[in-house]
Protein backbone atom coordinates (compact mmCIF):
# COMPACT_ATOMS: atom_id res chain seq x y z
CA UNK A 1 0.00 0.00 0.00
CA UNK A 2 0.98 -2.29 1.60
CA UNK A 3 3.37 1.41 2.15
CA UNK A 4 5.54 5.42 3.00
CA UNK A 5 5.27 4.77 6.94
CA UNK A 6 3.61 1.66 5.38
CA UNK A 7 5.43 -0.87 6.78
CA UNK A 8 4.74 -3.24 4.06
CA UNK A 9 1.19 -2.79 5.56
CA UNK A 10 -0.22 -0.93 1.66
CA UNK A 11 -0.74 0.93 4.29
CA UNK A 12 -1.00 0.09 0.52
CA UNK A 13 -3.33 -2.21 2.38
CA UNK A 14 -0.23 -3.43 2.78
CA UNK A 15 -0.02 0.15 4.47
CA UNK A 16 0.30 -0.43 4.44
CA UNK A 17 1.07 -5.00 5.67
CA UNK A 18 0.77 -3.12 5.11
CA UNK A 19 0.28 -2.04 1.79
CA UNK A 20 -1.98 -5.62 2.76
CA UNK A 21 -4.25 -7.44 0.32
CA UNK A 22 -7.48 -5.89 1.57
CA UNK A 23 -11.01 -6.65 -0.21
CA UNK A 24 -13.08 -2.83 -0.13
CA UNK A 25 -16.19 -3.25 2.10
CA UNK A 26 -17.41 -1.83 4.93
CA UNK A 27 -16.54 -2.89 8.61
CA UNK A 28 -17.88 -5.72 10.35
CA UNK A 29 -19.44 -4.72 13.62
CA UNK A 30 -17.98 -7.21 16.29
CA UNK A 31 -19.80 -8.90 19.31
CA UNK A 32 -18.25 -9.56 22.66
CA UNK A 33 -18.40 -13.20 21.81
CA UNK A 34 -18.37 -12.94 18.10
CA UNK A 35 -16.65 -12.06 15.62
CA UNK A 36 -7.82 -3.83 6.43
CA UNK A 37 3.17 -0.22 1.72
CA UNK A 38 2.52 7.11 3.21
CA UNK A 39 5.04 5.64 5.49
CA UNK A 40 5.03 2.19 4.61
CA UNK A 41 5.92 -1.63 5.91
CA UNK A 42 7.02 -4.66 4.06
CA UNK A 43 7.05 -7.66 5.96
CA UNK A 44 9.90 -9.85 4.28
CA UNK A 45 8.60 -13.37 5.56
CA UNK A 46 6.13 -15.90 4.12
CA UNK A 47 2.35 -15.10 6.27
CA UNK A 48 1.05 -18.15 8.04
CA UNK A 49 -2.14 -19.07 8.01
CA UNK A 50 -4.12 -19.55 11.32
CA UNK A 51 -5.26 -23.11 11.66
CA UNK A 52 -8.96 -21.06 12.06
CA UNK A 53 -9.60 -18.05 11.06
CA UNK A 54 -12.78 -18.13 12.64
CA UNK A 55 -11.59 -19.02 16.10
CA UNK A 56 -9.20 -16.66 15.85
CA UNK A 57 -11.63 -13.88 15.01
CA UNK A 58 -13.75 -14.80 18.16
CA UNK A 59 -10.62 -15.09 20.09
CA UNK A 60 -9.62 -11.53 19.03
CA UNK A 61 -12.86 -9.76 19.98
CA UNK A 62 -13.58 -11.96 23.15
CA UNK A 63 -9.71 -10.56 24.30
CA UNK A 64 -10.62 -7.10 23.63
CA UNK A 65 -13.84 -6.94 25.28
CA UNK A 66 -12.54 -9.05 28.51
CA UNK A 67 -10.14 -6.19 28.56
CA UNK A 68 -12.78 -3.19 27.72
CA UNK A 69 -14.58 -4.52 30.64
CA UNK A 70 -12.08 -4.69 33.24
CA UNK A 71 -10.87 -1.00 32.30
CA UNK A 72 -7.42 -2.17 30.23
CA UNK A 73 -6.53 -1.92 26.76
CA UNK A 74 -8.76 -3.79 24.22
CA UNK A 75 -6.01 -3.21 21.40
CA UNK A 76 -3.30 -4.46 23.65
CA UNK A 77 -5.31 -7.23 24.45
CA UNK A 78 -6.38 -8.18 20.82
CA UNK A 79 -3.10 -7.60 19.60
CA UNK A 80 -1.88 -10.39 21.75
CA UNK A 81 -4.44 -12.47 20.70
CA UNK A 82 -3.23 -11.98 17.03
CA UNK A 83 0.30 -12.77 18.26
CA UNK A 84 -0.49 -15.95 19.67
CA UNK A 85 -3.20 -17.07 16.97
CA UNK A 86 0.20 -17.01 14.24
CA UNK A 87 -1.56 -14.78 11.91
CA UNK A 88 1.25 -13.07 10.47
CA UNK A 89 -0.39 -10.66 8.86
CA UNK A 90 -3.01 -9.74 11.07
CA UNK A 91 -2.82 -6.04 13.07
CA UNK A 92 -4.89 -4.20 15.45
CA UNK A 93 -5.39 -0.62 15.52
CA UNK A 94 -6.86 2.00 17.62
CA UNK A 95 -9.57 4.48 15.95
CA UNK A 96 -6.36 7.45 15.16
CA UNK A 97 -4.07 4.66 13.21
CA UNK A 98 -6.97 3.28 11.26
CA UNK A 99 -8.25 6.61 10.13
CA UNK A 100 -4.26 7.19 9.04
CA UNK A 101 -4.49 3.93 7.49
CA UNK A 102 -7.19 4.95 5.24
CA UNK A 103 -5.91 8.40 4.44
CA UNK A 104 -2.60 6.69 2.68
CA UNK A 105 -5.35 4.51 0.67
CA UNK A 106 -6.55 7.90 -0.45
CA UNK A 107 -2.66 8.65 -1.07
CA UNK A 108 -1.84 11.08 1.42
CA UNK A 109 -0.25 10.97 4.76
CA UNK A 110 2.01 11.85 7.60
CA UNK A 111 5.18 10.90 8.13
CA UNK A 112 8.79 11.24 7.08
CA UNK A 113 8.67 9.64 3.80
CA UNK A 114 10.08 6.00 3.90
CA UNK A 115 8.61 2.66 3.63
CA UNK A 116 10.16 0.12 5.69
CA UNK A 117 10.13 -3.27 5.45
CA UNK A 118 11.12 -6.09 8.19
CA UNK A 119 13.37 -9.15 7.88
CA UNK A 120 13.01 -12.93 8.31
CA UNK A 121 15.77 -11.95 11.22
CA UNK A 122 13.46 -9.13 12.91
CA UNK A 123 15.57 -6.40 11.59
CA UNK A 124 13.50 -3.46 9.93
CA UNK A 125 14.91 -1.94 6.82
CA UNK A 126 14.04 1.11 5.05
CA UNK A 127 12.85 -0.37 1.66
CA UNK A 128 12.27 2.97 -0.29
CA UNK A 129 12.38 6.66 0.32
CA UNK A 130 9.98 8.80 -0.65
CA UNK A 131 11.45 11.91 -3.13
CA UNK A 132 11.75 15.72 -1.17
CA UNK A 133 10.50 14.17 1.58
CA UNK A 134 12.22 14.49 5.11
CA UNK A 135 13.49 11.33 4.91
CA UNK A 136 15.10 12.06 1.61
CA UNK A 137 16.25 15.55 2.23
CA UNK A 138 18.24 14.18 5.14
CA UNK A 139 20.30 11.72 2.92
CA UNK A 140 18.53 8.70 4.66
CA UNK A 141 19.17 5.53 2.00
CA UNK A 142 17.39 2.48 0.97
CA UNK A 143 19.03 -0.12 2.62
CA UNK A 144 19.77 1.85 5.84
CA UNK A 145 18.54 -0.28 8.86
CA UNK A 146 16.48 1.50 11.32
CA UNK A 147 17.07 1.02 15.33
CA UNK A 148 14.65 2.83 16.62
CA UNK A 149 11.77 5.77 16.63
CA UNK A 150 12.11 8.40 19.09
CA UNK A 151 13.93 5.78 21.59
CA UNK A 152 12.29 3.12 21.47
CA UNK A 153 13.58 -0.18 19.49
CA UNK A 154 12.05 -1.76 16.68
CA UNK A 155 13.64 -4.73 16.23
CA UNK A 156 10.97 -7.69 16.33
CA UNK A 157 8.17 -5.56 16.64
CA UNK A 158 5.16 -5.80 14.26
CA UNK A 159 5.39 -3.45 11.59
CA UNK A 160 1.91 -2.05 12.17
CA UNK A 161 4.05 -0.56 15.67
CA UNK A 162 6.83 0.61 13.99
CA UNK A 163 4.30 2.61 11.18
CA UNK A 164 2.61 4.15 13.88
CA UNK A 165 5.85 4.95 15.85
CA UNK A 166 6.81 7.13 12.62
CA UNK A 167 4.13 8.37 11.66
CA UNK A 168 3.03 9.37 15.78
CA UNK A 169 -0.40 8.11 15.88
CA UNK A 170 -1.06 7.06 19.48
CA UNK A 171 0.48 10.73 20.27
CA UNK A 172 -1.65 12.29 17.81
CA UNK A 173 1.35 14.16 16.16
CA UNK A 174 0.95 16.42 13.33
CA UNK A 175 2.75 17.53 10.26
CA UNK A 176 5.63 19.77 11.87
CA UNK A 177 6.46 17.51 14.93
CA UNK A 178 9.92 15.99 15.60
CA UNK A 179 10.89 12.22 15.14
CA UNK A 180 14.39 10.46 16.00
CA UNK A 181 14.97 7.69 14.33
CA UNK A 182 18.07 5.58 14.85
CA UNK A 183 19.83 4.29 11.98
CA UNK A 184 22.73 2.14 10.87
CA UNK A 185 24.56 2.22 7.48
CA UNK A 186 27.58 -0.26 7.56
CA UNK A 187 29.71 -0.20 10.50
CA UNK A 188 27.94 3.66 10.90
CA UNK A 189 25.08 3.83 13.47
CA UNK A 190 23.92 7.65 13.50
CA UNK A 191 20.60 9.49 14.98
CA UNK A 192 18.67 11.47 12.52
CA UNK A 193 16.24 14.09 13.89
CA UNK A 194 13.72 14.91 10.95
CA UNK A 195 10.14 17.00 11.48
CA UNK A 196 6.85 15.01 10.04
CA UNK A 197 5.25 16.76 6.95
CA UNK A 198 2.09 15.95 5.40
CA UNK A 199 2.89 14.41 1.94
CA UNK A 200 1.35 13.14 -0.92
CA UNK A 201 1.78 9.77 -2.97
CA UNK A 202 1.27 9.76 -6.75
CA UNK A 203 0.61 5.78 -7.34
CA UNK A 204 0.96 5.70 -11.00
CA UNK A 205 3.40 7.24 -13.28
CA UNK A 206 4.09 7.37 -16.97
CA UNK A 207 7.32 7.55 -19.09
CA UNK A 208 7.18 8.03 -22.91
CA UNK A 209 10.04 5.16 -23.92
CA UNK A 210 12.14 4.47 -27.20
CA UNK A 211 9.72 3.61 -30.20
CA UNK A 212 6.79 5.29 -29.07
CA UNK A 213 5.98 2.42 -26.05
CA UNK A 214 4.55 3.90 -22.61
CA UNK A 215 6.51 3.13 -19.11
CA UNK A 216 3.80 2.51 -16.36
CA UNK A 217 4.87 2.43 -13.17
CA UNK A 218 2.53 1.30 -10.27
CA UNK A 219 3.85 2.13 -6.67
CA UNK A 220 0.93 1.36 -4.80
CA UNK A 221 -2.92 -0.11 -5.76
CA UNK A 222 -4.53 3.05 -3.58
CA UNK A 223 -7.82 4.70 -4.40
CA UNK A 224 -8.11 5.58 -7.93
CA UNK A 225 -5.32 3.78 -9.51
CA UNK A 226 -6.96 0.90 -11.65
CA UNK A 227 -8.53 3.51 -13.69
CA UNK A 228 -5.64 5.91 -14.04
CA UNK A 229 -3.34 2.77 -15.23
CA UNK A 230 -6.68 1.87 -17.87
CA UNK A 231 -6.71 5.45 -18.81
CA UNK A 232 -2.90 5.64 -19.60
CA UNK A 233 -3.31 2.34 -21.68
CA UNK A 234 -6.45 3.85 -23.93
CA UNK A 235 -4.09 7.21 -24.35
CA UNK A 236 -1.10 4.96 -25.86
CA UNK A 237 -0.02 4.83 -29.40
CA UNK A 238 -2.13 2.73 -31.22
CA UNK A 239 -0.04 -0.70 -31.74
CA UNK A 240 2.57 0.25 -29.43
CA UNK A 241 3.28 -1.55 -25.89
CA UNK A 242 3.36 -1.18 -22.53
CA UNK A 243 6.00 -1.90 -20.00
CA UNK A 244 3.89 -1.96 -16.61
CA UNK A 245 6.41 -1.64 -13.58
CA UNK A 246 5.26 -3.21 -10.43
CA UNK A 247 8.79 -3.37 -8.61
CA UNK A 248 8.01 -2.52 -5.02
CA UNK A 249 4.47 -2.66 -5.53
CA UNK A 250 3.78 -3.59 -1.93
CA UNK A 251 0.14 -3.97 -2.69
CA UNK A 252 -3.28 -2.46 -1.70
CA UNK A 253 -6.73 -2.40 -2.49
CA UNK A 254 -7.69 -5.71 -4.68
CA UNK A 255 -10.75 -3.83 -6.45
CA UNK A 256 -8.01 -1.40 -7.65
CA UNK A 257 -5.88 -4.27 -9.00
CA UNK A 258 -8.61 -6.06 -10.54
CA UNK A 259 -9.25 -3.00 -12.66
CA UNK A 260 -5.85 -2.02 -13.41
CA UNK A 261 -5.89 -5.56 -15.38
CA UNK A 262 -8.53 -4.85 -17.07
CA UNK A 263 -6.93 -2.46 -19.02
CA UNK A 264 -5.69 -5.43 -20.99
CA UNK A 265 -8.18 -7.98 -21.03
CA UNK A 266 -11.48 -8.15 -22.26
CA UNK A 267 -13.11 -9.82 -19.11
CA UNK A 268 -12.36 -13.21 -17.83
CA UNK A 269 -11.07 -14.86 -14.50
CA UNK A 270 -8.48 -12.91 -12.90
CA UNK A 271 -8.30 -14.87 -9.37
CA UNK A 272 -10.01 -16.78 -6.83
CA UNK A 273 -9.99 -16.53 -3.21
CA UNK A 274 -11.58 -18.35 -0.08
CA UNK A 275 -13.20 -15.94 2.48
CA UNK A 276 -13.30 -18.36 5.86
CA UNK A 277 -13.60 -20.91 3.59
CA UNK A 278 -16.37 -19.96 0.68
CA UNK A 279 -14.87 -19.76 -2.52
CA UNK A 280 -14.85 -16.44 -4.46
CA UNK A 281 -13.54 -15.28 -7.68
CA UNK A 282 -12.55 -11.84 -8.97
CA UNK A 283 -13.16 -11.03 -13.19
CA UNK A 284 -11.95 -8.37 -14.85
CA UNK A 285 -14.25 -5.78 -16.97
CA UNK A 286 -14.76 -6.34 -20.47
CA UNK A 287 -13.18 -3.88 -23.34
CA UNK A 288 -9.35 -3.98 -22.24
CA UNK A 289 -6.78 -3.80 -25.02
CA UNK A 290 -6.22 -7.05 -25.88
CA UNK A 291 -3.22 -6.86 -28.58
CA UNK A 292 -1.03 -4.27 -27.26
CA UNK A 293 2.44 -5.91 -26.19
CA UNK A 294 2.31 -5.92 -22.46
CA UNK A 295 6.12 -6.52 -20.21
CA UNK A 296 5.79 -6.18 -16.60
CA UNK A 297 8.33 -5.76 -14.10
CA UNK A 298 8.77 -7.69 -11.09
CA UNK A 299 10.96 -7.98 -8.04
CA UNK A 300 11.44 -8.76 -4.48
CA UNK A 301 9.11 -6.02 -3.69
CA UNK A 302 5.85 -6.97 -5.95
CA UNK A 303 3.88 -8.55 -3.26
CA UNK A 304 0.34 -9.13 -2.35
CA UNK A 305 -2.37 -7.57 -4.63
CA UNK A 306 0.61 -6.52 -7.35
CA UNK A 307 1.06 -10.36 -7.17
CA UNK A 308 -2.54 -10.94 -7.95
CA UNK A 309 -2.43 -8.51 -11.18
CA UNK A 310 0.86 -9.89 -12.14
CA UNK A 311 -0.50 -13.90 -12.18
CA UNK A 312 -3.55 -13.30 -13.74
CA UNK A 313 -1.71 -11.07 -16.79
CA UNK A 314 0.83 -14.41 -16.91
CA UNK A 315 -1.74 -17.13 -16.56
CA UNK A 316 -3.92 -15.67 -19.10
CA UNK A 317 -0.54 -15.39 -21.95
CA UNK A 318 -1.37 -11.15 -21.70
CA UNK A 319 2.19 -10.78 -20.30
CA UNK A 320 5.82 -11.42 -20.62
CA UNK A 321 7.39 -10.75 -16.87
CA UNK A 322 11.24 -9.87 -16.20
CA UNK A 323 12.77 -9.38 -13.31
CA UNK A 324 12.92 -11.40 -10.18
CA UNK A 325 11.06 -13.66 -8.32
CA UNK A 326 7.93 -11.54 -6.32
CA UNK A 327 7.48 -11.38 -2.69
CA UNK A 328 5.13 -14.55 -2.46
CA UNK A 329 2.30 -12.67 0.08
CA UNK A 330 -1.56 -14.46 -1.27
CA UNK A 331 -3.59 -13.63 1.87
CA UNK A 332 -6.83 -12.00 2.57
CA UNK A 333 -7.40 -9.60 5.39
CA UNK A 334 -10.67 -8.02 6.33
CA UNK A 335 -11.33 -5.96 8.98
CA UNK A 336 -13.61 -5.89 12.11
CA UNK A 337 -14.46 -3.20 14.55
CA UNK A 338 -13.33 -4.93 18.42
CA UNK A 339 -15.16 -3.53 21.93
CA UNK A 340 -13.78 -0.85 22.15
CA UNK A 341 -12.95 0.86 19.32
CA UNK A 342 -9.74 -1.01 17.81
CA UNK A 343 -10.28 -2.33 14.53
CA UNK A 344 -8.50 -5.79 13.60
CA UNK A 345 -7.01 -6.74 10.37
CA UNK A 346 -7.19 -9.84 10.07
CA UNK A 347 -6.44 -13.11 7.56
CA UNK A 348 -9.63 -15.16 6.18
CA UNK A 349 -8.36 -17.06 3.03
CA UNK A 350 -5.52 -17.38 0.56
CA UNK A 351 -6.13 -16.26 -3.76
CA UNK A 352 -4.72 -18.51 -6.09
CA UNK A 353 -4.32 -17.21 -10.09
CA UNK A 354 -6.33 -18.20 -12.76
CA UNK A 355 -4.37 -21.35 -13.36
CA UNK A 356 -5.27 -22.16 -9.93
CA UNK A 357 -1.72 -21.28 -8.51
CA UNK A 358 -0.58 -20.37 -4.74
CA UNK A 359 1.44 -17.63 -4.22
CA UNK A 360 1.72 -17.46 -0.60
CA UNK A 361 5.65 -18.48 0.50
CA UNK A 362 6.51 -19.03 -3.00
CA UNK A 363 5.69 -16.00 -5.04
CA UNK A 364 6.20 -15.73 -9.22
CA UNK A 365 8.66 -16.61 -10.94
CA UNK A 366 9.24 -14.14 -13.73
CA UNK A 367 9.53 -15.36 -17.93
CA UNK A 368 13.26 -13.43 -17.68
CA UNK A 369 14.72 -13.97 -14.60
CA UNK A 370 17.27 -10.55 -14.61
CA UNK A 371 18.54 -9.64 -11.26
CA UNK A 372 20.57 -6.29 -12.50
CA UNK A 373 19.36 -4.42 -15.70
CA UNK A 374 15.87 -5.24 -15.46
CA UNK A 375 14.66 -2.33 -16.89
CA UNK A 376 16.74 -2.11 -19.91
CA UNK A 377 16.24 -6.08 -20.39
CA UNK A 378 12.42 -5.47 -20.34
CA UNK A 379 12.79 -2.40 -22.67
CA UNK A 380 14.44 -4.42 -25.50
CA UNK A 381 11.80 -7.25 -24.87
CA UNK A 382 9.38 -4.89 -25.51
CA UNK A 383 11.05 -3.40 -28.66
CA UNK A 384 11.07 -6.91 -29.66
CA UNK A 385 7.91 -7.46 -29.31
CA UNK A 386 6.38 -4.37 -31.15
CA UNK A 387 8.00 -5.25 -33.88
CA UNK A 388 6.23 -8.69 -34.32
CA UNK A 389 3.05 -6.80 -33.98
């Protein structure tokens, strides 16, 4: 999303997870007993299922509201409950993050302009910077490893905590407040001081390339951005392609996805999913251009709903991918509003591509496997292509 103080959270959703794969809808109100990469997270590890997503569900709101009602913390408590229930993916937050959350769907945010991602190892890295933003202007890298936010340490901790540290939610910090963050570069370990700004994300570019084909670059599947990528393709040179970049593409909203596909197919399967165990399936819209060469980039940062829109292009022969293998993150989170305000994120089924393939732990493996060069390998692909058309 998912997303910049996304932790892989889509925030992007994945805002986040963070720029997570998140199916739009509106929240489920939650029972005692009953039951979604802007600063952004990536969470480098395969998810985990839950052995029941139901049970874990109940388990989550029964924690929260055992908690509401003996005057603690129903996030705390449901948060623990998502710990021990080995939902990887799954988050909890209180009523400021989640309203954050959904302002970096809408592609705005605070923060400091980074998207961080964490490790197998519990180490959380800063996975992209965002251009002019604080981050950037301060001559913090991708790559850097970050320590900690204003003092406290973020090794091991969920990357929904470590968004929220940046961006200053449970404080309620605004655009103009300080944040220390603690960073290492090689044998350098350095504090950088920066001031949150309010910033904005623009989730799809375009780049006129050689021989009249059209770059497309996707960072995030936020509000808006399936049309704007179909609206790019319709305003391309007749008979020329397009080289649709999803490295880093942490994710987001699936509806967004599912129409950015369309752009080049005219209807058809594009995925299934199971939602607590009822089977579901996602088509694209009719009238997408169906001839124009099509390349799409890939890397270790294409992930969750980028994933989806990346099998369904190669299961369906609309694509030829280069690059490297994808993240490997096919899980569904929905949300639900807890006792007491918190709203948890949390996993209800896996999506498989048309072909009926897993991603989850495994990810894509791309047509051209090209680990430096990508970009110019998929250009001449392209050329290539264009001029058997």
């Amino acid at each position: 999303m998912p997303g910049p103080e996304f932790g892989v959270r889509p925030r992007g959703l994945c805002r986040g997870a963070a720029l997570s794969l998140v199916l739009a809808g509106a929240l489920a109100t939650v029972s005692a007993t009953g039951s979604w990469s802007s600063d952004e997270e990536r969470e480098s590890a395969p998810a985990v299922r839950p052995a029941s997503a139901e049970a874990t569900e109940d388990a989550v709101a029964r924690a929260a509201a055992e908690a509401v009602a003996d005057g603690k913390s129903g996030k705390q408590a449901a948060q623990e409950a998502v710990s021990r229930s080995g939902d990887r993916w799954g988050a909890v937050y209180d009523p400021a993050e989640y309203k954050e959350f959904e302002k970096s769907l809408d592609g705005s945010y605070t923060g400091v302009g980074l998207w961080a991602k964490r490790d197998a190892d519990g180490r959380v890295q800063v996975a992209r910077v965002q251009p002019g933003g604080p981050a950037a202007r301060a001559g913090v890298r991708r790559g850097d490893r970050l320590r900690t936010v204003d003092g406290h340490r973020v090794e091991n901790r969920p990357v929904s905590e470590v968004v929220s540290l940046l961006r200053g939610d449970a404080a309620g910090e605004r655009a103009g407040t300080p944040v220390a963050l603690g960073l290492v570069r090689g044998t350098r370990a350095w504090t950088e001081r920066l001031r949150r700004a309010t910033l904005a994300t623009d989730p799809v570019t375009t780049e006129h390339l050689a021989e009249g084909a059209l770059l497309i670059r996707v960072a995030a599947f936020t509000k808006g951005s399936g049309e704007r990528v179909r609206q790019a393709v319709r305003s391309a040179p007749r008979g020329k392609g397009v080289l649709l970049d999803l490295r880093g593409n942490s994710g987001g909203l699936v509806g967004e996805a599912v129409t950015a596909v369309s752009a080049f197919l005219d209807g058809g399967l594009v995925a299934t999913y199971d939602d607590h165990g009822r089977q579901q399936a996602l088509h694209a819209e009719r009238g997408g251009d169906t001839t124009r060469p099509v390349v799409v980039l890939v890397d270790g940062g294409t992930m969750s709903a980028a994933e989806l829109a990346v099998g369904a292009l190669q299961d369906r022969g609309r694509a030829l991918t280069v690059g490297s293998r994808t993240f490997g993150k096919g899980t569904v989170q929905k949300p639900s509003r807890l006792p007491g305000g918190a709203v948890a994120e949390l996993t209800v089924g896996h999506y498989s591509t048309p072909a009926g393939h897993s991603l989850d732990g495994r990810g894509l493996t791309p047509d051209l496997a090209v680990t430096k060069g990508a970009r110019q390998r998929a250009e001449t692909v392209l050329s290539g292509l264009q001029g058997g058309s």
